[in-house]
C-alpha atoms as a PDB file:
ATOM      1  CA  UNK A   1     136.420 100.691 116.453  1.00  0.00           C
ATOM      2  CA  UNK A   2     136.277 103.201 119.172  1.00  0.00           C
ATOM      3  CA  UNK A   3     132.424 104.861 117.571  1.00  0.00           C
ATOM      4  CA  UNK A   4     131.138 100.815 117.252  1.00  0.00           C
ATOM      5  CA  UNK A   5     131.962  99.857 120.701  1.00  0.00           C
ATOM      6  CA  UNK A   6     130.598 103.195 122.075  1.00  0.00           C
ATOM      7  CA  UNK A   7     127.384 102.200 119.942  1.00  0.00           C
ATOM      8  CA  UNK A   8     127.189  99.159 121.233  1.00  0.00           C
ATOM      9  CA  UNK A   9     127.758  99.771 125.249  1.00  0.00           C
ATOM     10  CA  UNK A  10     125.212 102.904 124.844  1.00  0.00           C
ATOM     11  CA  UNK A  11     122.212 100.042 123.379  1.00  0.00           C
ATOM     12  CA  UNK A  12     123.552  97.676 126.133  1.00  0.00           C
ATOM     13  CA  UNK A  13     122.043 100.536 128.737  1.00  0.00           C
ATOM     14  CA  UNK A  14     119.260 100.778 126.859  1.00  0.00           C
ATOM     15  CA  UNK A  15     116.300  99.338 128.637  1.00  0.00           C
ATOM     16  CA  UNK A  16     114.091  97.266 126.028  1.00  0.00           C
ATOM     17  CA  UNK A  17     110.156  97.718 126.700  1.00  0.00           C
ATOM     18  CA  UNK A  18     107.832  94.937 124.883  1.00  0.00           C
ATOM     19  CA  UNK A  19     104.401  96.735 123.878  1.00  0.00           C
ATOM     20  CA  UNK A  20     101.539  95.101 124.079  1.00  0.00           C
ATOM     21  CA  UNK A  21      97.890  95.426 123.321  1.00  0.00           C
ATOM     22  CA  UNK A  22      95.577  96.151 126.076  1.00  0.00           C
ATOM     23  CA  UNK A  23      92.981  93.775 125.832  1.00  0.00           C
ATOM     24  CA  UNK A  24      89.881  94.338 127.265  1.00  0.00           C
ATOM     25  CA  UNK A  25      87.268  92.013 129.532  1.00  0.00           C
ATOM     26  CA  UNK A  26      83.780  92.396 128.926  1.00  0.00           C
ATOM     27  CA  UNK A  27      83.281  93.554 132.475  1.00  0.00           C
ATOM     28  CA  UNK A  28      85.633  96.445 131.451  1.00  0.00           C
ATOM     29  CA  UNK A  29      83.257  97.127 127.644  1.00  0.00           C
ATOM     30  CA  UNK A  30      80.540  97.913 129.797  1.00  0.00           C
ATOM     31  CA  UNK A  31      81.990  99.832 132.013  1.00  0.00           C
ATOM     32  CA  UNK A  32      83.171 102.085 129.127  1.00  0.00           C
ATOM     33  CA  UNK A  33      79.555 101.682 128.400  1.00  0.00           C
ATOM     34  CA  UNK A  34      78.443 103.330 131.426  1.00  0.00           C
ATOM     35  CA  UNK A  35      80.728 105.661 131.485  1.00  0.00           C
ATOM     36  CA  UNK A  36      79.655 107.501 128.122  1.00  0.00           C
ATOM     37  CA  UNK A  37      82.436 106.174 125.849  1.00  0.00           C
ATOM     38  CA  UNK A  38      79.748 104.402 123.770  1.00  0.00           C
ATOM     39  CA  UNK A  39      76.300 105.344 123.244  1.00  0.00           C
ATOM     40  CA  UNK A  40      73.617 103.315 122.393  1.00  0.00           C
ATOM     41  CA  UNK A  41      74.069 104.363 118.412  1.00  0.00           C
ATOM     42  CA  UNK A  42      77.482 102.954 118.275  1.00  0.00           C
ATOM     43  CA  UNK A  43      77.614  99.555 116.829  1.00  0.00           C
ATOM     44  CA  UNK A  44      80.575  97.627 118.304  1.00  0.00           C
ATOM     45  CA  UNK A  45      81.519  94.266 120.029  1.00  0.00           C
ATOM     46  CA  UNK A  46      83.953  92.752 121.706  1.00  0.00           C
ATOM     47  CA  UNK A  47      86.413  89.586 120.041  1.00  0.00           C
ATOM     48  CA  UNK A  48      89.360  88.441 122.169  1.00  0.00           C
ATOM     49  CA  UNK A  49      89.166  91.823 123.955  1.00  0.00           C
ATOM     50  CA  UNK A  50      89.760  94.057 121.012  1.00  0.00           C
ATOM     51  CA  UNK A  51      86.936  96.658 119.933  1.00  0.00           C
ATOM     52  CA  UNK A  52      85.279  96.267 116.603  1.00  0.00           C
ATOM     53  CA  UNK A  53      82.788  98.441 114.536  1.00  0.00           C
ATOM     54  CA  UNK A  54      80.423  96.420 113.182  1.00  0.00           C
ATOM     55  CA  UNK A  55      79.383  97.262 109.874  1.00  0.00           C
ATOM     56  CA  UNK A  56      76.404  99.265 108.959  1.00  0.00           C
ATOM     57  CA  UNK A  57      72.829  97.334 108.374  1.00  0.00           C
ATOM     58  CA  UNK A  58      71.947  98.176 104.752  1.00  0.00           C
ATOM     59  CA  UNK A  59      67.972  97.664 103.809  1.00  0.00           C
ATOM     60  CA  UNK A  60      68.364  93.911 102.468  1.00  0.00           C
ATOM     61  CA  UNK A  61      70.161  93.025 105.537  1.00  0.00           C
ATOM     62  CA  UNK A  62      67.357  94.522 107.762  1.00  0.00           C
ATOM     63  CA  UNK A  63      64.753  92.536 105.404  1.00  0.00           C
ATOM     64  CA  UNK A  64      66.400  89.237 105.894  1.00  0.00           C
ATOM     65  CA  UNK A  65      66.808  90.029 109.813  1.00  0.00           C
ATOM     66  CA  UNK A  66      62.943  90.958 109.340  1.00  0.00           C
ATOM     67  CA  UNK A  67      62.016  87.424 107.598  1.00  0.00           C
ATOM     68  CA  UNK A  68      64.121  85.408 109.988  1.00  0.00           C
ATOM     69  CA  UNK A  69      62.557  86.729 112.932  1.00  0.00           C
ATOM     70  CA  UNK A  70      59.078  86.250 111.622  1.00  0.00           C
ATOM     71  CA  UNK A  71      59.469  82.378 110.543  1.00  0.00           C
ATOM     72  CA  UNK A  72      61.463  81.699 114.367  1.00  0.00           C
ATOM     73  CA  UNK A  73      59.136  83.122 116.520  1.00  0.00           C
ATOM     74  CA  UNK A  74      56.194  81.464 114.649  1.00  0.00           C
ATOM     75  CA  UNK A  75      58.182  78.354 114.531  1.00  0.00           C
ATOM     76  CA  UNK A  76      59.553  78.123 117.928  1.00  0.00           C
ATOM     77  CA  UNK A  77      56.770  79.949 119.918  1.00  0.00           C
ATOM     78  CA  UNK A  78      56.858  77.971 123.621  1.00  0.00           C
ATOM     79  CA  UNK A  79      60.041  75.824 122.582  1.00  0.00           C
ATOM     80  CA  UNK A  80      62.994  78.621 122.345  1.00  0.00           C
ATOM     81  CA  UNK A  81      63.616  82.144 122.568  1.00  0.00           C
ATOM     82  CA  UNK A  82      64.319  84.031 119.775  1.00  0.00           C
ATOM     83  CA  UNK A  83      66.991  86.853 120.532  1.00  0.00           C
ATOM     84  CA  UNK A  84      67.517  89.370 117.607  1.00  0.00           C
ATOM     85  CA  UNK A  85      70.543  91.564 117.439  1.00  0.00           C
ATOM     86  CA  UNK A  86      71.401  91.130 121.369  1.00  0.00           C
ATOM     87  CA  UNK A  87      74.564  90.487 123.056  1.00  0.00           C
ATOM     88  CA  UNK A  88      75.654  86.248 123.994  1.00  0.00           C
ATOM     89  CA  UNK A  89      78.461  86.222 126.248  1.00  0.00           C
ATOM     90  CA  UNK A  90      80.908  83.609 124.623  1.00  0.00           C
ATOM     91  CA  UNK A  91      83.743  84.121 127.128  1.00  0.00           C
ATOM     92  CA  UNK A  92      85.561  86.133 129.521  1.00  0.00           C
ATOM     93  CA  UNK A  93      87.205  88.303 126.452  1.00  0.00           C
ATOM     94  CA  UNK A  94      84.415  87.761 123.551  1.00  0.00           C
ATOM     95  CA  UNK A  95      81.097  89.273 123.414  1.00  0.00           C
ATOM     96  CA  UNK A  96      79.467  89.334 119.928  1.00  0.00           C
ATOM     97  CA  UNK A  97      76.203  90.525 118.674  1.00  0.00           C
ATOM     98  CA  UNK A  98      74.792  88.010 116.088  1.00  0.00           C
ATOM     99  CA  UNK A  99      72.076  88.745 114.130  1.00  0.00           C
ATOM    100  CA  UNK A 100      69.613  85.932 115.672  1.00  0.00           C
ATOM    101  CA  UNK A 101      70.338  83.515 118.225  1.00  0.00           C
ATOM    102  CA  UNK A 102      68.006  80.563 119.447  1.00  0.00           C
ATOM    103  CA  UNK A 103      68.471  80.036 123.141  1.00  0.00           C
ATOM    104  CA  UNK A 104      67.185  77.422 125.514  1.00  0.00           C
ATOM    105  CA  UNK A 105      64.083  78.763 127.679  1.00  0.00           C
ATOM    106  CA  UNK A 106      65.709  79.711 131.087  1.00  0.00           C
ATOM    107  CA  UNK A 107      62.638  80.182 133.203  1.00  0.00           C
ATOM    108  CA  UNK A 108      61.284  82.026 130.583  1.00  0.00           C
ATOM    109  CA  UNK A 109      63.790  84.910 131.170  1.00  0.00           C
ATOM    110  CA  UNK A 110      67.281  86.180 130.686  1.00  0.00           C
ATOM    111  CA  UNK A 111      66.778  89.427 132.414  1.00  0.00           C
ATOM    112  CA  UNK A 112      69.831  88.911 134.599  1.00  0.00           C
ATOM    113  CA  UNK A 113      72.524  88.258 132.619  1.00  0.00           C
ATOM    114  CA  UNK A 114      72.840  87.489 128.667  1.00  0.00           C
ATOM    115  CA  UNK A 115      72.521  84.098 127.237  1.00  0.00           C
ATOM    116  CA  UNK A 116      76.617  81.785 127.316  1.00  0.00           C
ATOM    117  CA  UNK A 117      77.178  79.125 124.976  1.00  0.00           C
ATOM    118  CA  UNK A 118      75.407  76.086 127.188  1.00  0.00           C
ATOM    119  CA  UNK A 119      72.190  78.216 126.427  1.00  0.00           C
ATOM    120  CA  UNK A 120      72.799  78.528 122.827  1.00  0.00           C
ATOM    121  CA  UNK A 121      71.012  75.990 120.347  1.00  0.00           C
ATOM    122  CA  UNK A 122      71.818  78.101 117.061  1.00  0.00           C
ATOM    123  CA  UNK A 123      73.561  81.240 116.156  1.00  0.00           C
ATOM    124  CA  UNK A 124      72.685  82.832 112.820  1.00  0.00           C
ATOM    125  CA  UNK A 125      74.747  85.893 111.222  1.00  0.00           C
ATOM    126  CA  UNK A 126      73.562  87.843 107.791  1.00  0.00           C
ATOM    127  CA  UNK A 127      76.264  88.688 105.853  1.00  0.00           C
ATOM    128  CA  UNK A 128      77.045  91.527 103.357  1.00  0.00           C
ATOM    129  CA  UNK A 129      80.113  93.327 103.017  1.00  0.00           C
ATOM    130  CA  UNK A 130      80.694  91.878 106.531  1.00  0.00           C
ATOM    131  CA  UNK A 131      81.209  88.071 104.995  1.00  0.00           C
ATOM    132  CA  UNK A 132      85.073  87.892 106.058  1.00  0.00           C
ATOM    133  CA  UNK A 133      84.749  89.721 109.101  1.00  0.00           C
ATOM    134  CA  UNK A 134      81.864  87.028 110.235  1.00  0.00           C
ATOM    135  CA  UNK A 135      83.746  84.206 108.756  1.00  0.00           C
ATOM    136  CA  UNK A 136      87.425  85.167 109.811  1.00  0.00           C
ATOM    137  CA  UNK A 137      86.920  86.781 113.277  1.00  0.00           C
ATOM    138  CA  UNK A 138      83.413  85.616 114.505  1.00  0.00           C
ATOM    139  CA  UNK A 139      82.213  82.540 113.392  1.00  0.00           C
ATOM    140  CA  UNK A 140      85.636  80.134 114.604  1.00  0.00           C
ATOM    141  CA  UNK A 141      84.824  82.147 118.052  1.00  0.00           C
ATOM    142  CA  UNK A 142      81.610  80.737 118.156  1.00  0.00           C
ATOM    143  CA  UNK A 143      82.686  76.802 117.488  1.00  0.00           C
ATOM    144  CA  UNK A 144      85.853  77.359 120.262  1.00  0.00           C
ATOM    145  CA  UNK A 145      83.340  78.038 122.640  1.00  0.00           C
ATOM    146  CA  UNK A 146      81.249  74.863 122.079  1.00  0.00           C
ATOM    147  CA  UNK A 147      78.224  77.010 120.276  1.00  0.00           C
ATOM    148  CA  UNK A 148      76.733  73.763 118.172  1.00  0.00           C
ATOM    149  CA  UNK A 149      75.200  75.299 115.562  1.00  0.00           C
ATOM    150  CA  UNK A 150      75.839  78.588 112.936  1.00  0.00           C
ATOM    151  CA  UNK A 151      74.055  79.582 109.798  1.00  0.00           C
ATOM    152  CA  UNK A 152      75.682  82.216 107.855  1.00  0.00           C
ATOM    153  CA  UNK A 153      73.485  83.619 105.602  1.00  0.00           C
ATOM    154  CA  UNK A 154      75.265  84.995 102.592  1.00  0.00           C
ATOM    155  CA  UNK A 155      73.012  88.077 100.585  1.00  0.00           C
ATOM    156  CA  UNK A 156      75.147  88.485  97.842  1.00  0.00           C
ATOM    157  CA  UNK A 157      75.276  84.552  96.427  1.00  0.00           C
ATOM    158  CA  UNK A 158      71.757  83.989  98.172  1.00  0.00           C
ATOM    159  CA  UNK A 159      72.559  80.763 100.133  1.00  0.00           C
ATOM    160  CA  UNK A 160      72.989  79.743 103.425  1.00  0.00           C
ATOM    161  CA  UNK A 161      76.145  78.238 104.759  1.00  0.00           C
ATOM    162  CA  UNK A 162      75.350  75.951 107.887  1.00  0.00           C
ATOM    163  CA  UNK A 163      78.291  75.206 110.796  1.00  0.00           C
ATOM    164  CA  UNK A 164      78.327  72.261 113.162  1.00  0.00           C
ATOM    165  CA  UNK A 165      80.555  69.872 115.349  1.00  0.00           C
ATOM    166  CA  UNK A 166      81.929  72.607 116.845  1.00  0.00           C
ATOM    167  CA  UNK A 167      85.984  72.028 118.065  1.00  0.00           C
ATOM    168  CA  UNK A 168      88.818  74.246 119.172  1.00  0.00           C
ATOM    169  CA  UNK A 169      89.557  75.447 115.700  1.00  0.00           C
ATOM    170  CA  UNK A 170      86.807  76.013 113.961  1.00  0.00           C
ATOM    171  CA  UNK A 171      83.386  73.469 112.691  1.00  0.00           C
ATOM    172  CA  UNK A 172      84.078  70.010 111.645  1.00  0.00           C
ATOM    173  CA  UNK A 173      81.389  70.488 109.064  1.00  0.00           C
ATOM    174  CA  UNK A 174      80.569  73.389 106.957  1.00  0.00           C
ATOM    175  CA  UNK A 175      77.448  73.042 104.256  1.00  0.00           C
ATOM    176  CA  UNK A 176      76.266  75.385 101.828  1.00  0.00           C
ATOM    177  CA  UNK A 177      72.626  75.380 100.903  1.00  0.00           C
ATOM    178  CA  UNK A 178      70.975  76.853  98.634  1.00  0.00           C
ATOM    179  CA  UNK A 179      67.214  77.276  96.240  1.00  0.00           C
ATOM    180  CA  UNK A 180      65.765  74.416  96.681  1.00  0.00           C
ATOM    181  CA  UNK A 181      67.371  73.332  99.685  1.00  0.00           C
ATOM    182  CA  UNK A 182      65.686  72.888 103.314  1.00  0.00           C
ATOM    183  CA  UNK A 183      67.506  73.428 106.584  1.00  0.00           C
ATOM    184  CA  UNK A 184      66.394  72.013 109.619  1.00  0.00           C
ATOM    185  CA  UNK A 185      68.030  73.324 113.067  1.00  0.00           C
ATOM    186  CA  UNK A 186      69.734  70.405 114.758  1.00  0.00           C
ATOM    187  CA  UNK A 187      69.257  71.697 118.130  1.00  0.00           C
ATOM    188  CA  UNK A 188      65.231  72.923 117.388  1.00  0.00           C
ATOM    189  CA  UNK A 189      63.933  70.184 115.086  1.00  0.00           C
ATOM    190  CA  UNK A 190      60.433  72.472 114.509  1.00  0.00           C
ATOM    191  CA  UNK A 191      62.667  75.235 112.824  1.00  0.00           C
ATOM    192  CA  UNK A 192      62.376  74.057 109.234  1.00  0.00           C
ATOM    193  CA  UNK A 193      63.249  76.699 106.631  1.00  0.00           C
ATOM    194  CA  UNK A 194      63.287  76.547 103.225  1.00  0.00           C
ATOM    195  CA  UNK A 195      66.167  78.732 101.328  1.00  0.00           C
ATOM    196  CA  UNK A 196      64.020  79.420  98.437  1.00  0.00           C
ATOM    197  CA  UNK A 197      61.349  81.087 100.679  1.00  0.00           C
ATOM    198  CA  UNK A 198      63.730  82.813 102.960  1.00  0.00           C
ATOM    199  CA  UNK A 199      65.034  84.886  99.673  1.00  0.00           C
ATOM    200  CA  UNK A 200      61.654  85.191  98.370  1.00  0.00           C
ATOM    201  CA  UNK A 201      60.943  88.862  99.763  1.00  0.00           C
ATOM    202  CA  UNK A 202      64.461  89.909  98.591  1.00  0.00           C
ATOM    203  CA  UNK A 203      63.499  88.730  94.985  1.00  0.00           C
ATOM    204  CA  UNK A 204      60.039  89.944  95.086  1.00  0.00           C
ATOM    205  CA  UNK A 205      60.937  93.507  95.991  1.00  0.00           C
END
């Protein structure tokens, strides 16, 4: 009896510490930036202030990247701008990297800070072997934040999986397309794709 209660006045005394992640602000992931922690070869982004390596761009990811950029910018040319593989500030915390992202014309320029959701009219992500991560970590980020309109382009089972009515958690609607199929951009009615002739170079090569 005399050990237990010895045990138990000794924890008593203990002081009890919660750990917690440090979470950082974009503000603060540039910074690190700046200061040399990341170089302009590392591939990571920011989600709810934790650090992520993205995953590395294999040769049919680059092609589809490649295609997509082609058929936006000659579809959109004057209407939207067509950002490929750049940062969009989607909060304080949460600064992702998408693949392609259509944003409203701002004067013609976005040299002084990166595009936020309001300036957003669609946010396409190619996806590999980073499906989940897209799906799990990136793509509910994007409908919290109001972001109207995702297509998630899957390699592997060659369709395209289109987001919208955005809401806290997650998109109201979620429809896969695929051959045959045509997807037209809710928020850019000229951008009018065809799945069969997206995949066409893949399936050609």
């Amino acid at each position: 009896m005399a050990v237990a209660a010895a045990q138990e006045a000794a924890a008593a005394r203990e002081e009890v510490t919660e750990v917690r992640r440090y979470l950082f602000t974009v503000d603060e992931f540039y910074r690190m930036g700046e200061a040399g922690i990341f170089t302009e070869d590392d591939r990571v982004e920011l989600i709810d202030g934790e650090i992520w390596q993205m995953a590395a761009i294999g040769p049919l990811h680059a092609e589809l990247v490649d295609r997509l950029t082609e058929l936006f910018v000659t579809r959109l040319a004057g209407t939207a701008r067509v950002r490929v593989r750049n940062p969009l500030r989607v909060s304080r915390r949460t600064e992702p990297q998408p693949d392609l992202v259509v944003a409203r014309r701002r004067g013609g320029s976005y040299a002084d800070r990166h595009p936020e959701p309001d300036d957003v009219l669609l946010v396409v992500e190619v996806a590999d072997s980073s499906l989940r991560y897209d799906r799990v970590q990136k793509i509910p980020r994007y409908a919290a934040s109001g972001i109207p309109e995702v297509w998630l382009v899957n390699l592997s089972a060659r369709t395209v999986t289109v987001y919208t009515d955005p809401g806290p958690t997650g998109y109201a609607r979620e429809r896969v397309r695929g051959r045959g199929d045509v997807i037209t951009a809710a928020g850019a009615p000229a951008l009018v794709v065809a799945v069969g002739e997206l995949f066409a170079s893949i399936e050609e090569a």
